[in-house]
N, C-alpha and C. Protein backbone atom coordinates (compact mmCIF):
# COMPACT_ATOMS: atom_id res chain seq x y z
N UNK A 1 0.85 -1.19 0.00
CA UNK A 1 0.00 0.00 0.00
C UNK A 1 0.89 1.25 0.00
N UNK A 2 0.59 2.08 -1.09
CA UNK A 2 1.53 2.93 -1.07
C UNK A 2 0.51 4.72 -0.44
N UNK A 3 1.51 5.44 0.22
CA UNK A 3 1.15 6.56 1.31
C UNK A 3 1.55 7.54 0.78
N UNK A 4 2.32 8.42 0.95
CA UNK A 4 2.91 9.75 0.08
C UNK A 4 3.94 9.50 0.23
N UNK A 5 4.15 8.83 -1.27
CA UNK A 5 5.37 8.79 -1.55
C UNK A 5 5.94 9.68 -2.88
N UNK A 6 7.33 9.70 -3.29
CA UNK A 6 8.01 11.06 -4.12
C UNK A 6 7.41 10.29 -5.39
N UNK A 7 7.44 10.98 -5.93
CA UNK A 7 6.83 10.56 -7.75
C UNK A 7 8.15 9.35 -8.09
N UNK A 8 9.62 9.59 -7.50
CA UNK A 8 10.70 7.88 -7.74
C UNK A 8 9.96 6.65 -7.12
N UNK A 9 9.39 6.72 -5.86
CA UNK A 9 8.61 5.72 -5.17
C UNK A 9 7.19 5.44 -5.80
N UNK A 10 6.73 6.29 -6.47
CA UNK A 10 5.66 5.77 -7.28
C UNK A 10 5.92 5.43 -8.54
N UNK A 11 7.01 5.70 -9.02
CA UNK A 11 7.18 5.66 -10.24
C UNK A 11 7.61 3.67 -10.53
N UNK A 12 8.93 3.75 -9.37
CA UNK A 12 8.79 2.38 -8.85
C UNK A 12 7.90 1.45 -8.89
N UNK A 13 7.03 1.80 -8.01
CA UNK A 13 5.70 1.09 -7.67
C UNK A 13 5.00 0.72 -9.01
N UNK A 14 4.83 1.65 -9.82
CA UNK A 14 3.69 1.62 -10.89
C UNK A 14 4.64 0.59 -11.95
N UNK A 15 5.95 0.49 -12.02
CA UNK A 15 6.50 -0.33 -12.92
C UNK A 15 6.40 -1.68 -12.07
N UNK A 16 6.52 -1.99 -11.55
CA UNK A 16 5.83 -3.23 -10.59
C UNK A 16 4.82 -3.52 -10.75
N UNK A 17 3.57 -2.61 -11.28
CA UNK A 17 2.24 -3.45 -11.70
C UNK A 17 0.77 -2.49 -11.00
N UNK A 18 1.77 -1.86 -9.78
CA UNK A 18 0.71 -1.50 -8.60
C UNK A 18 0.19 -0.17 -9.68
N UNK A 19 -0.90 -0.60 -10.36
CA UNK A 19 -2.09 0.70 -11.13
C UNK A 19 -2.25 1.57 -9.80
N UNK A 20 -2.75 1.49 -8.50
CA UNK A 20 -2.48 2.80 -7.93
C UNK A 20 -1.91 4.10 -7.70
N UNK A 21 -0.69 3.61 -7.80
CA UNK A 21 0.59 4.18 -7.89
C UNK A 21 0.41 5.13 -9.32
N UNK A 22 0.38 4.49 -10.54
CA UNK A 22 0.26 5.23 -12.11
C UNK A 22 -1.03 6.16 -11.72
N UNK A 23 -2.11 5.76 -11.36
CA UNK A 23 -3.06 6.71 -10.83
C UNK A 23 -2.99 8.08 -9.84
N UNK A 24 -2.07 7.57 -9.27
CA UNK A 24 -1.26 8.90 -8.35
C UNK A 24 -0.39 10.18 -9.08
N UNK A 25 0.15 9.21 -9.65
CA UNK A 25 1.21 9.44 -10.63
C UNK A 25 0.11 10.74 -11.64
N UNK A 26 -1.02 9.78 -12.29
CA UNK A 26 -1.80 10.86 -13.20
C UNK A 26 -2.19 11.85 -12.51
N UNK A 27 -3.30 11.79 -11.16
CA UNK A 27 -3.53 12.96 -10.79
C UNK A 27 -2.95 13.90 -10.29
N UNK A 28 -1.32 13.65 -9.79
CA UNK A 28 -0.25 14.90 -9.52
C UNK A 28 -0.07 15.49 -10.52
N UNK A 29 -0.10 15.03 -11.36
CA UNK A 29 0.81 15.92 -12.62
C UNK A 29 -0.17 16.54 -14.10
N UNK A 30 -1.31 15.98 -13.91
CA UNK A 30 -2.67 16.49 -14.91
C UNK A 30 -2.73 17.54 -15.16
N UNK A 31 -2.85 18.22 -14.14
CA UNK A 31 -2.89 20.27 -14.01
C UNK A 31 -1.84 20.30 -14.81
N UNK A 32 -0.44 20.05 -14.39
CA UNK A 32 0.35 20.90 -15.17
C UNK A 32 0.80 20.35 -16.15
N UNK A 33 0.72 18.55 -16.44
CA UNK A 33 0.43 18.24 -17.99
C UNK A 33 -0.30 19.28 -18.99
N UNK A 34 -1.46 19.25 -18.35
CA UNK A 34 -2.40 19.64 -18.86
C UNK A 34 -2.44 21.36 -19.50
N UNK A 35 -1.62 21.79 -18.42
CA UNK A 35 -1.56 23.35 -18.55
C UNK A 35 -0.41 23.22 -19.79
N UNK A 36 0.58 22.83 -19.52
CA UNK A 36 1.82 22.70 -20.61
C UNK A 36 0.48 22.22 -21.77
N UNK A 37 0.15 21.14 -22.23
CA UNK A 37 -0.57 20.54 -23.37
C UNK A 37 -1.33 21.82 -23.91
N UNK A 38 -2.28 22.64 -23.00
CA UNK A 38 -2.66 23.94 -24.19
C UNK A 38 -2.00 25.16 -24.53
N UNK A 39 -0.70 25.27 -24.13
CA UNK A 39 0.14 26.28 -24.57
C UNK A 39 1.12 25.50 -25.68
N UNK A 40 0.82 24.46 -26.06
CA UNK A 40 1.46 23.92 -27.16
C UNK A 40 -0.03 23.80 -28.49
N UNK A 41 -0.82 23.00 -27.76
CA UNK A 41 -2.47 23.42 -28.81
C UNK A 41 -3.44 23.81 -27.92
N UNK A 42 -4.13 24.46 -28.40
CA UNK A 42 -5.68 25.28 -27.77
C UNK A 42 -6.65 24.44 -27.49
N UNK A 43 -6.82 23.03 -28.33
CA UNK A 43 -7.86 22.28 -28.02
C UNK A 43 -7.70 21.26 -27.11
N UNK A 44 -8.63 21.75 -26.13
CA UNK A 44 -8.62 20.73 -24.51
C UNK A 44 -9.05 18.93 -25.34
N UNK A 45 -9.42 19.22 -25.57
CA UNK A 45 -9.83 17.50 -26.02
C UNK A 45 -8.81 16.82 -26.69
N UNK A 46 -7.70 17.59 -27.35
CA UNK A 46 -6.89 16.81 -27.81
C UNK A 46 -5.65 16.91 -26.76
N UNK A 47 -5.91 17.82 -25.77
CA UNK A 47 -4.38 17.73 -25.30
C UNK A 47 -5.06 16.25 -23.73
N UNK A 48 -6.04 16.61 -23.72
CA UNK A 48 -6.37 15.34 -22.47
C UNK A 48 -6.81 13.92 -23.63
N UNK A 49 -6.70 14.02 -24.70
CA UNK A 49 -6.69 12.50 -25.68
C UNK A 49 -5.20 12.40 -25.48
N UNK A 50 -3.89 13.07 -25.53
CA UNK A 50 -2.76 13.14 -25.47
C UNK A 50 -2.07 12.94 -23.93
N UNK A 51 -2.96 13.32 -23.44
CA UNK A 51 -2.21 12.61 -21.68
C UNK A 51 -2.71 11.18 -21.39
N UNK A 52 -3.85 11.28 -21.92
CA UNK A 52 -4.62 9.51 -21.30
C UNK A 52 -3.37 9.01 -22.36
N UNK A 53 -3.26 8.85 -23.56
CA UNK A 53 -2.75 7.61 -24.50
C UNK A 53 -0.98 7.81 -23.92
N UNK A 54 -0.76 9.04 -23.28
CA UNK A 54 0.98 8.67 -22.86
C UNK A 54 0.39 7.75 -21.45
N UNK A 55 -0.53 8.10 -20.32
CA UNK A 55 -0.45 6.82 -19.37
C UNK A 55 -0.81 5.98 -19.63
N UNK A 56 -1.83 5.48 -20.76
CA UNK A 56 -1.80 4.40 -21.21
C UNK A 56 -0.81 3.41 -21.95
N UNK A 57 0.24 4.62 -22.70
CA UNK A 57 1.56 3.78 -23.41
C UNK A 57 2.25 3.27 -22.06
N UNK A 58 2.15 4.18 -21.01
CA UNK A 58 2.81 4.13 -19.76
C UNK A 58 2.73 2.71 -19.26
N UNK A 59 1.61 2.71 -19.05
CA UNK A 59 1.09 0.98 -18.68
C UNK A 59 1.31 0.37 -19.29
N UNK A 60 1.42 0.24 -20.86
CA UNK A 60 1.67 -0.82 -21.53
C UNK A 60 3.14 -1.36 -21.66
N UNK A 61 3.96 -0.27 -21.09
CA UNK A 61 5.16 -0.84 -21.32
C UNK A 61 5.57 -0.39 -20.18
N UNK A 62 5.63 -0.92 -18.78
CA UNK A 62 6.36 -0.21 -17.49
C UNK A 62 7.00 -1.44 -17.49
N UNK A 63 7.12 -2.54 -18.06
CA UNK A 63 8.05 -3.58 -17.72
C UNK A 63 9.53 -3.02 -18.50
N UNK A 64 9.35 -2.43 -19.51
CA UNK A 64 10.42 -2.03 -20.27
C UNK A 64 11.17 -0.73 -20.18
N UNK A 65 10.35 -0.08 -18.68
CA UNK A 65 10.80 1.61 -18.87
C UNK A 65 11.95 1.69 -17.64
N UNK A 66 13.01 2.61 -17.97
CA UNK A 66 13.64 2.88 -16.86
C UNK A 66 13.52 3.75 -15.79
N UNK A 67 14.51 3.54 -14.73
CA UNK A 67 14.39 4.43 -13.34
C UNK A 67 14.58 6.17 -13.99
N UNK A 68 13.37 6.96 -13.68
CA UNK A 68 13.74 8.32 -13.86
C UNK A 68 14.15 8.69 -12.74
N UNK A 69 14.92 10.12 -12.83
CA UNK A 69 15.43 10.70 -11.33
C UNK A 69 14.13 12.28 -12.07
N UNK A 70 13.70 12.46 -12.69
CA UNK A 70 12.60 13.81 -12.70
C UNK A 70 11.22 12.87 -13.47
N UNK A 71 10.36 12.87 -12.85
CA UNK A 71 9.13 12.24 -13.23
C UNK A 71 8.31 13.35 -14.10
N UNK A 72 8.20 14.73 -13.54
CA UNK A 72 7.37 15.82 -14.24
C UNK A 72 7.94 15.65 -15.45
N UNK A 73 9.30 16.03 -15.96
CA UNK A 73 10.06 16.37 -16.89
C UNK A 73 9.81 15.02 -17.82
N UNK A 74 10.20 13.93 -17.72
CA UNK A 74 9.49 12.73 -18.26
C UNK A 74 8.26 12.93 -18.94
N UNK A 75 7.22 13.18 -18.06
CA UNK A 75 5.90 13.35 -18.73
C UNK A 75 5.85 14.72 -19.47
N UNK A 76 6.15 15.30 -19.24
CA UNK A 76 6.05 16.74 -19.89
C UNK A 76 7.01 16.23 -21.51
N UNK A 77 7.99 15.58 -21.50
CA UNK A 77 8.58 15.12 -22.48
C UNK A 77 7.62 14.00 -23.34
N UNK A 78 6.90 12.88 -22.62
CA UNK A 78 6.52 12.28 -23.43
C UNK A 78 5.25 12.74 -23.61
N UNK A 79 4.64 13.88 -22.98
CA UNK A 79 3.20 15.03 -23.83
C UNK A 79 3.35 15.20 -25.00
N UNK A 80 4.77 15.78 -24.97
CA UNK A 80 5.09 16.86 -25.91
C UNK A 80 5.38 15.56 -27.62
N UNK A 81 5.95 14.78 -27.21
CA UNK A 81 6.51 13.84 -27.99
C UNK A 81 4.87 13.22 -28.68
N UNK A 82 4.18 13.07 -27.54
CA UNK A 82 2.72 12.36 -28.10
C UNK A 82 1.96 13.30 -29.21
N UNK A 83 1.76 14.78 -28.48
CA UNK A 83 1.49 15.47 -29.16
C UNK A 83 2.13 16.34 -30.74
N UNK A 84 2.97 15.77 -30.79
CA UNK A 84 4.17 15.54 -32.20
C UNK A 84 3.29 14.69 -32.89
N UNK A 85 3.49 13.78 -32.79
CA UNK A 85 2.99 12.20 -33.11
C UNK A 85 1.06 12.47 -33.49
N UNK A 86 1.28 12.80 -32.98
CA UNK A 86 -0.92 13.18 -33.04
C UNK A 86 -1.28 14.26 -34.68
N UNK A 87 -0.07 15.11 -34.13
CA UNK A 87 0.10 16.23 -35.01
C UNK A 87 0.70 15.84 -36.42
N UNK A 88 1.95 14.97 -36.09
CA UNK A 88 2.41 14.87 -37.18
C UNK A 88 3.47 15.81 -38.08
N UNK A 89 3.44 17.11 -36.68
CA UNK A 89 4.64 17.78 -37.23
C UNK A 89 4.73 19.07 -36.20
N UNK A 90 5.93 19.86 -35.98
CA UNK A 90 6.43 20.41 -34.94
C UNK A 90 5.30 21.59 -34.57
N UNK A 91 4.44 21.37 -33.51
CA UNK A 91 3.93 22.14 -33.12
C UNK A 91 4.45 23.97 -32.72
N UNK A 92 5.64 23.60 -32.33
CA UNK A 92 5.96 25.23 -31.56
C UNK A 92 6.80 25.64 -32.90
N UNK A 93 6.72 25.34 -33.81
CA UNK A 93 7.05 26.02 -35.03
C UNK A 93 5.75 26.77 -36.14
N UNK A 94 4.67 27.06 -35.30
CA UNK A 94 3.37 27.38 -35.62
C UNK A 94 3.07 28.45 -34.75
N UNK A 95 3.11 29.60 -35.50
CA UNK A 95 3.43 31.05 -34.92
C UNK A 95 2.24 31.29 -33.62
N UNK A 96 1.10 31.01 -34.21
CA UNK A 96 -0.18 31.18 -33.16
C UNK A 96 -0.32 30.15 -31.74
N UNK A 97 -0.02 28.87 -32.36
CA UNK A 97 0.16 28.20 -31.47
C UNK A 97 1.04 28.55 -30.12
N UNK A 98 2.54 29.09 -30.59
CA UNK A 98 3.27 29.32 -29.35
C UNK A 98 2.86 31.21 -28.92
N UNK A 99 1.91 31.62 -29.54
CA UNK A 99 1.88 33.11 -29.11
C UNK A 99 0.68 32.77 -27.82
N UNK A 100 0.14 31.88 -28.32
CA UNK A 100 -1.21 31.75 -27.36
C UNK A 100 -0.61 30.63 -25.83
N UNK A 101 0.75 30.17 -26.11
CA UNK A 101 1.27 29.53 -24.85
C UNK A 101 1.90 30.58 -24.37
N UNK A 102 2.56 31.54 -24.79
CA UNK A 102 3.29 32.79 -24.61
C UNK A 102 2.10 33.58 -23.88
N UNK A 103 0.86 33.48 -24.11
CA UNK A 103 0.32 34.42 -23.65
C UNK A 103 -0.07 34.07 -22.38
N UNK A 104 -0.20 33.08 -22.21
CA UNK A 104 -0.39 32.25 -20.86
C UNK A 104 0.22 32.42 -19.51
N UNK A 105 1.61 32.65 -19.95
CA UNK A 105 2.94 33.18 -18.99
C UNK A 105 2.32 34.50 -18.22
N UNK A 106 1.59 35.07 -18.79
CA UNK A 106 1.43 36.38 -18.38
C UNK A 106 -0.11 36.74 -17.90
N UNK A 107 -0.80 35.72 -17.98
CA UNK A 107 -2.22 35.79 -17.03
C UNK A 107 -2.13 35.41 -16.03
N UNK A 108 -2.84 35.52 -15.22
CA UNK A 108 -3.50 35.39 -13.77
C UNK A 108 -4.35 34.70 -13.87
N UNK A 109 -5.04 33.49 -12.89
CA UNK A 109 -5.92 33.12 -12.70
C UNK A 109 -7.40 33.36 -12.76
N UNK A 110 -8.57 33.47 -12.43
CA UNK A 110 -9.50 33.87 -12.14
C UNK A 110 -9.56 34.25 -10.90
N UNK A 111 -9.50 33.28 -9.74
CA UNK A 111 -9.07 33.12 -8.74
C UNK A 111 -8.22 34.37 -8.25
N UNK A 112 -6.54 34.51 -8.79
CA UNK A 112 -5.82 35.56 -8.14
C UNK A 112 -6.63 37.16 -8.79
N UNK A 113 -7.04 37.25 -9.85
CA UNK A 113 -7.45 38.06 -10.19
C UNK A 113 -8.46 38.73 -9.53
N UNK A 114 -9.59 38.02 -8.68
CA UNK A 114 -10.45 38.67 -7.73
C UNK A 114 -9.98 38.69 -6.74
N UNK A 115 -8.55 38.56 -6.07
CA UNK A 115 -8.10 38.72 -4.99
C UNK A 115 -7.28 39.80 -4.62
N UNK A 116 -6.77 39.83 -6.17
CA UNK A 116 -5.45 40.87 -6.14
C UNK A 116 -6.27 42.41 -6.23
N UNK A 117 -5.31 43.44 -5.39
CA UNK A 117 -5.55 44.80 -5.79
C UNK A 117 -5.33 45.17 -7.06
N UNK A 118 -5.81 46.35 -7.31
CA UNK A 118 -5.40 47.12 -8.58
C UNK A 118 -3.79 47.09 -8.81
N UNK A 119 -3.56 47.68 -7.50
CA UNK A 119 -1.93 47.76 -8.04
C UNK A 119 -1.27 46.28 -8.73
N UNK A 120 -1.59 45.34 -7.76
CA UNK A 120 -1.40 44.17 -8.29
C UNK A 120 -1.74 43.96 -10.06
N UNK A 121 -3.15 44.44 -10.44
CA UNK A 121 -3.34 43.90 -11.36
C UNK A 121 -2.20 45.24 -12.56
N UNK A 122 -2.11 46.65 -11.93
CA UNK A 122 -1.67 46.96 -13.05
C UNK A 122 0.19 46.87 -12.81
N UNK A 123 1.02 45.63 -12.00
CA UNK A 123 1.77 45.35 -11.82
C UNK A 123 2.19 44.17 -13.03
N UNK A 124 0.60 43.35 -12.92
CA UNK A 124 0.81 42.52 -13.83
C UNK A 124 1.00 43.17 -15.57
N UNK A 125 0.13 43.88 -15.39
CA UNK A 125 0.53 43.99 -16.51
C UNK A 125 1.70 44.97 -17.41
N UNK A 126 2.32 45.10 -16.47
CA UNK A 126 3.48 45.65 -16.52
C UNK A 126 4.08 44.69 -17.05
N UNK A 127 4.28 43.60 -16.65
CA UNK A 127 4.73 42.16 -16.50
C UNK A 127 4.49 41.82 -17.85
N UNK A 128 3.18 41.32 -18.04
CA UNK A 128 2.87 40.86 -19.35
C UNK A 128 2.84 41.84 -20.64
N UNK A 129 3.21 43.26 -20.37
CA UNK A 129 4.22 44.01 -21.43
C UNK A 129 6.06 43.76 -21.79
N UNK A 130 6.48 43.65 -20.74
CA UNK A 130 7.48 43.33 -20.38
C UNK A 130 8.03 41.87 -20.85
N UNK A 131 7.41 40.91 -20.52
CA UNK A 131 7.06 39.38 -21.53
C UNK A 131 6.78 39.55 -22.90
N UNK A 132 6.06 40.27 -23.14
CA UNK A 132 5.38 40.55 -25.03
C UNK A 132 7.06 40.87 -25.66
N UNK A 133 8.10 41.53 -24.79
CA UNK A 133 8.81 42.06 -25.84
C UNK A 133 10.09 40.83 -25.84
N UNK A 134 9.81 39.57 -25.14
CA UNK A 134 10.75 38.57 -25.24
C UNK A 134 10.45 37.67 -26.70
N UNK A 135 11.34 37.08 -27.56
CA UNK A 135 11.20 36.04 -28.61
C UNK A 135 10.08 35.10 -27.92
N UNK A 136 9.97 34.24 -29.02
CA UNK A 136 9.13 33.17 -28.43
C UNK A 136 9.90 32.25 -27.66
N UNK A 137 11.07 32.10 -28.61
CA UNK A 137 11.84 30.98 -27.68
C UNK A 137 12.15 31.26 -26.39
N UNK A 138 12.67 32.32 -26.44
CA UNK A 138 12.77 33.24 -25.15
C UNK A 138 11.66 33.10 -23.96
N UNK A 139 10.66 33.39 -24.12
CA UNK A 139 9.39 33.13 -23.49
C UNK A 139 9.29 31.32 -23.14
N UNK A 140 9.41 30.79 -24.08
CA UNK A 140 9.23 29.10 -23.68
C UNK A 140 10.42 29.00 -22.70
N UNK A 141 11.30 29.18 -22.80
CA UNK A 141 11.97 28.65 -21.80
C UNK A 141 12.18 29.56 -20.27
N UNK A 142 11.96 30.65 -20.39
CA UNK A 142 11.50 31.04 -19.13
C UNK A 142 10.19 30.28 -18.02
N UNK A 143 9.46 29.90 -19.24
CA UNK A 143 8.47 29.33 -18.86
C UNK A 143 8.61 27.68 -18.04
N UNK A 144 9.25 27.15 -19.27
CA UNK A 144 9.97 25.58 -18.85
C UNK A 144 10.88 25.98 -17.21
N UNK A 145 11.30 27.11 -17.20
CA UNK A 145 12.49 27.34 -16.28
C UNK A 145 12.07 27.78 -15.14
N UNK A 146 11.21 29.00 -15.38
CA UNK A 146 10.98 29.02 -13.78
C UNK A 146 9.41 28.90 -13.83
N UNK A 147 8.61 28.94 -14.27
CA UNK A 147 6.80 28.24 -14.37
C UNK A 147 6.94 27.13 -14.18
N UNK A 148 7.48 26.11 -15.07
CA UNK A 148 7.64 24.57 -14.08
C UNK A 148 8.99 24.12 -13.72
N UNK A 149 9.63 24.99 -13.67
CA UNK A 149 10.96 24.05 -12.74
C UNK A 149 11.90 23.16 -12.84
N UNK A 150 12.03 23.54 -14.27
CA UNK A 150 12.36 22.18 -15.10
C UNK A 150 14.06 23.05 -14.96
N UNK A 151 15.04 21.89 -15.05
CA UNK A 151 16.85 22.69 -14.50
C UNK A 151 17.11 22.78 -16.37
N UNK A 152 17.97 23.41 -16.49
CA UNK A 152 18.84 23.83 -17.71
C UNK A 152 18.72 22.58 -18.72
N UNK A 153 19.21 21.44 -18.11
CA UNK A 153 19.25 20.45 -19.19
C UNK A 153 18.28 19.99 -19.29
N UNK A 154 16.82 20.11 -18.34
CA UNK A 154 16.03 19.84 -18.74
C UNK A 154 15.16 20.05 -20.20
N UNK A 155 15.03 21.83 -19.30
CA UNK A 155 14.84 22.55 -20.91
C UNK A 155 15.22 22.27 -22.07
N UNK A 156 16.43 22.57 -21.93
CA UNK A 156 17.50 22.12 -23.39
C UNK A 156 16.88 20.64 -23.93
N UNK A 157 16.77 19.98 -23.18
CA UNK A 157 16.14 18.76 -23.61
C UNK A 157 15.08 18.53 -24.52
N UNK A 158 14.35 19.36 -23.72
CA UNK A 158 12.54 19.33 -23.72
C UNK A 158 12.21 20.52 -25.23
N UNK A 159 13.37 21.71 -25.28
CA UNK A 159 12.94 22.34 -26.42
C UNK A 159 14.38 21.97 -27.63
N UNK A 160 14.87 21.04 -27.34
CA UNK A 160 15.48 20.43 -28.60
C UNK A 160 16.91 21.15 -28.77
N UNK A 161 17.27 21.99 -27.81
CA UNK A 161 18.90 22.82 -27.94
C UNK A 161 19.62 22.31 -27.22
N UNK A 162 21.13 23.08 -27.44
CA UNK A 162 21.99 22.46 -26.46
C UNK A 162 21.81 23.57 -25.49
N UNK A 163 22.35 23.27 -24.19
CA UNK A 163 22.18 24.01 -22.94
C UNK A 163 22.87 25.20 -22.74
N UNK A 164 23.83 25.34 -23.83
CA UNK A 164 24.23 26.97 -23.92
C UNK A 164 22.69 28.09 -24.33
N UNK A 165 22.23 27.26 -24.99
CA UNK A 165 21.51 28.07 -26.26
C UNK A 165 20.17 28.44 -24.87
N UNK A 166 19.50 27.67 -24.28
CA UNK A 166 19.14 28.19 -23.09
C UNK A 166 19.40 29.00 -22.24
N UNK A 167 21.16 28.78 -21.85
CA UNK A 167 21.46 29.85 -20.82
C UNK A 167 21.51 31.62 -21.24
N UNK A 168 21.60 31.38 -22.79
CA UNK A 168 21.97 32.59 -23.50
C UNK A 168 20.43 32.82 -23.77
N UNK A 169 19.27 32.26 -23.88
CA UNK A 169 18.29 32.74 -23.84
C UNK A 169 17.82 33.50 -22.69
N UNK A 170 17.64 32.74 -21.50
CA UNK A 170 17.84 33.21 -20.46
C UNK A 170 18.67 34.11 -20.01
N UNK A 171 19.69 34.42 -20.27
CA UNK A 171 20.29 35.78 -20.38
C UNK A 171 19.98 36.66 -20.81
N UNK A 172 19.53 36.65 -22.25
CA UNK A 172 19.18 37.97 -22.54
C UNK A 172 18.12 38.47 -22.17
N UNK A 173 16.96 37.12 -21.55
CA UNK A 173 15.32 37.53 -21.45
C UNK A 173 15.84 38.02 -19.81
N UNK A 174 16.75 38.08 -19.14
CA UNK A 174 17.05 38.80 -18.13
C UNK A 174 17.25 40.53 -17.97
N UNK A 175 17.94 40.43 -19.16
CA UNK A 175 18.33 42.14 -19.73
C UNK A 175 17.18 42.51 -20.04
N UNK A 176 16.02 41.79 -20.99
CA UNK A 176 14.78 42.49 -21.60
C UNK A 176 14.17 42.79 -20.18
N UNK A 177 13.86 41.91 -19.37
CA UNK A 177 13.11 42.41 -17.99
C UNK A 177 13.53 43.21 -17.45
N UNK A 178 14.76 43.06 -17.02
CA UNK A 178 15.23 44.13 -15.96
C UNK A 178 15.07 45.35 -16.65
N UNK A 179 15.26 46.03 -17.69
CA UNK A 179 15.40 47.04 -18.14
C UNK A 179 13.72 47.31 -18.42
N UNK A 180 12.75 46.28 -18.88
CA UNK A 180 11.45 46.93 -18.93
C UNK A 180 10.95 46.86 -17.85
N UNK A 181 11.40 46.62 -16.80
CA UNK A 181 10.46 46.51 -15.17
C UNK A 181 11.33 47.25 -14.27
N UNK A 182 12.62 48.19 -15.11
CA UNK A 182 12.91 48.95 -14.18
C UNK A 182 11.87 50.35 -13.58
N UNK A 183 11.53 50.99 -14.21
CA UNK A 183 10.39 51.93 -14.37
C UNK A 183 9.37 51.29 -13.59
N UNK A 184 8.55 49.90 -13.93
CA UNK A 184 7.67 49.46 -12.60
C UNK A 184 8.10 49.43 -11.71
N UNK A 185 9.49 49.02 -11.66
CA UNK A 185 9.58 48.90 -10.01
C UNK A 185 10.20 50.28 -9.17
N UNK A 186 10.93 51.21 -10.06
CA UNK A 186 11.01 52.93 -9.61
C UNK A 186 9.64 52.97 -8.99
N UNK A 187 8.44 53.20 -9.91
CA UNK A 187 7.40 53.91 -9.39
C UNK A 187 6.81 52.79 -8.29
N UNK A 188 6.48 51.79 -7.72
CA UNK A 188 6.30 50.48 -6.52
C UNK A 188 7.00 50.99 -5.63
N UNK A 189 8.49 52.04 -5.80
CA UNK A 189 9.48 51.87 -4.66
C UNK A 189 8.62 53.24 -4.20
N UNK A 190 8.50 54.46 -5.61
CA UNK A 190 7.80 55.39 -5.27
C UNK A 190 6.90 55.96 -3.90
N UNK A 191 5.69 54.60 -4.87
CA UNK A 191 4.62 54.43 -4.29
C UNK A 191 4.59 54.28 -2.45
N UNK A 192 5.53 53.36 -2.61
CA UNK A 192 5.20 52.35 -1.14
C UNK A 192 5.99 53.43 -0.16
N UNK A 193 7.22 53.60 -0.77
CA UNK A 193 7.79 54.70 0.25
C UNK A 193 8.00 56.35 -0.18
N UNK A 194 6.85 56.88 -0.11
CA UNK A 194 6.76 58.39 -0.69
C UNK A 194 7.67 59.39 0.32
């Protein structure tokens, strides 16, 4: 019987046979499967046809799969790979497609949005001006990097570069921020301490 255990201990488990475990496994990681799956396509029905058939490949072959040390990154890899495969050809090379995952980076919830003050909201959108003026690639991997947490080689992995080509993305989408959120954050320092 498995209790809360790390996604390695379930991951374990579920290649052993125990379907609980793969069930655990699905509902931790759905949300943000799921969130990644429509910033690659817009249509919910194909990106949740694209998570069931990777845990289902999952099951069909856990006798043959190896020990991961990142379970998210795994699935987020074999989404992305399924959803290739569905498609039939490179999704984030489809201008609308990655503008509308790009745009994602830069909303708020429903939820935080009735919570947050004004300032908050016109903080954000400081923010999501500030984001608009990054590349796309630029934007995806900020996103891969600090939205889900994925380390350098992950990324690099997951968007097909070598891990320079990341860090230098990430570099420069450092310079684009700092320099467009210097002015938000002058007037915040303004504000708060007049």
């Amino acid at each position: 019987m498995i209790t809360e255990h790390t996604d390695c201990d379930l991951w374990q488990a579920f290649k052993l046979g125990d379907e609980r475990a793969l069930e655990r496994l699905y509902k931790r990681h759905f949300k943000a499967l799921g969130s990644y799956g429509l910033r690659v396509t817009p249509n919910p029905s194909l990106v949740e046809d694209a998570i069931q058939d990777v845990f289902v490949d999952l099951w069909r072959r856990k006798e043959h799969l190896g020990n991961v040390e990142n379970v998210r990154f795994y699935l987020f890899r074999a989404l992305r790979n399924q959803l290739r495969r569905n498609f039939r050809n490179d999704v984030f090379e489809e201008a609308q497609d990655i503008d509308d995952f790009l745009d994602y980076l830069t909303t708020l919830s429903s939820e935080q949005q009735s919570i947050d003050h004004e300032s908050r909201l016109n903080q954000t959108e400081a923010i999501q001006k500030a984001l608009s003026q990054l590349s796309n690639r630029q934007r995806e991997a900020v996103y891969l990097r600090f939205y889900q947490g994925l380390s350098l080689d992950e990324a690099a992995e997951l968007m097909g570069v070598p891990k320079q080509v990341v860090k230098n993305l990430l570099s420069k989408s450092y310079a684009i921020l700092r320099f467009s959120l210097k002015a938000v954050l002058s007037l915040l320092v303004c504000f708060l301490f007049p």
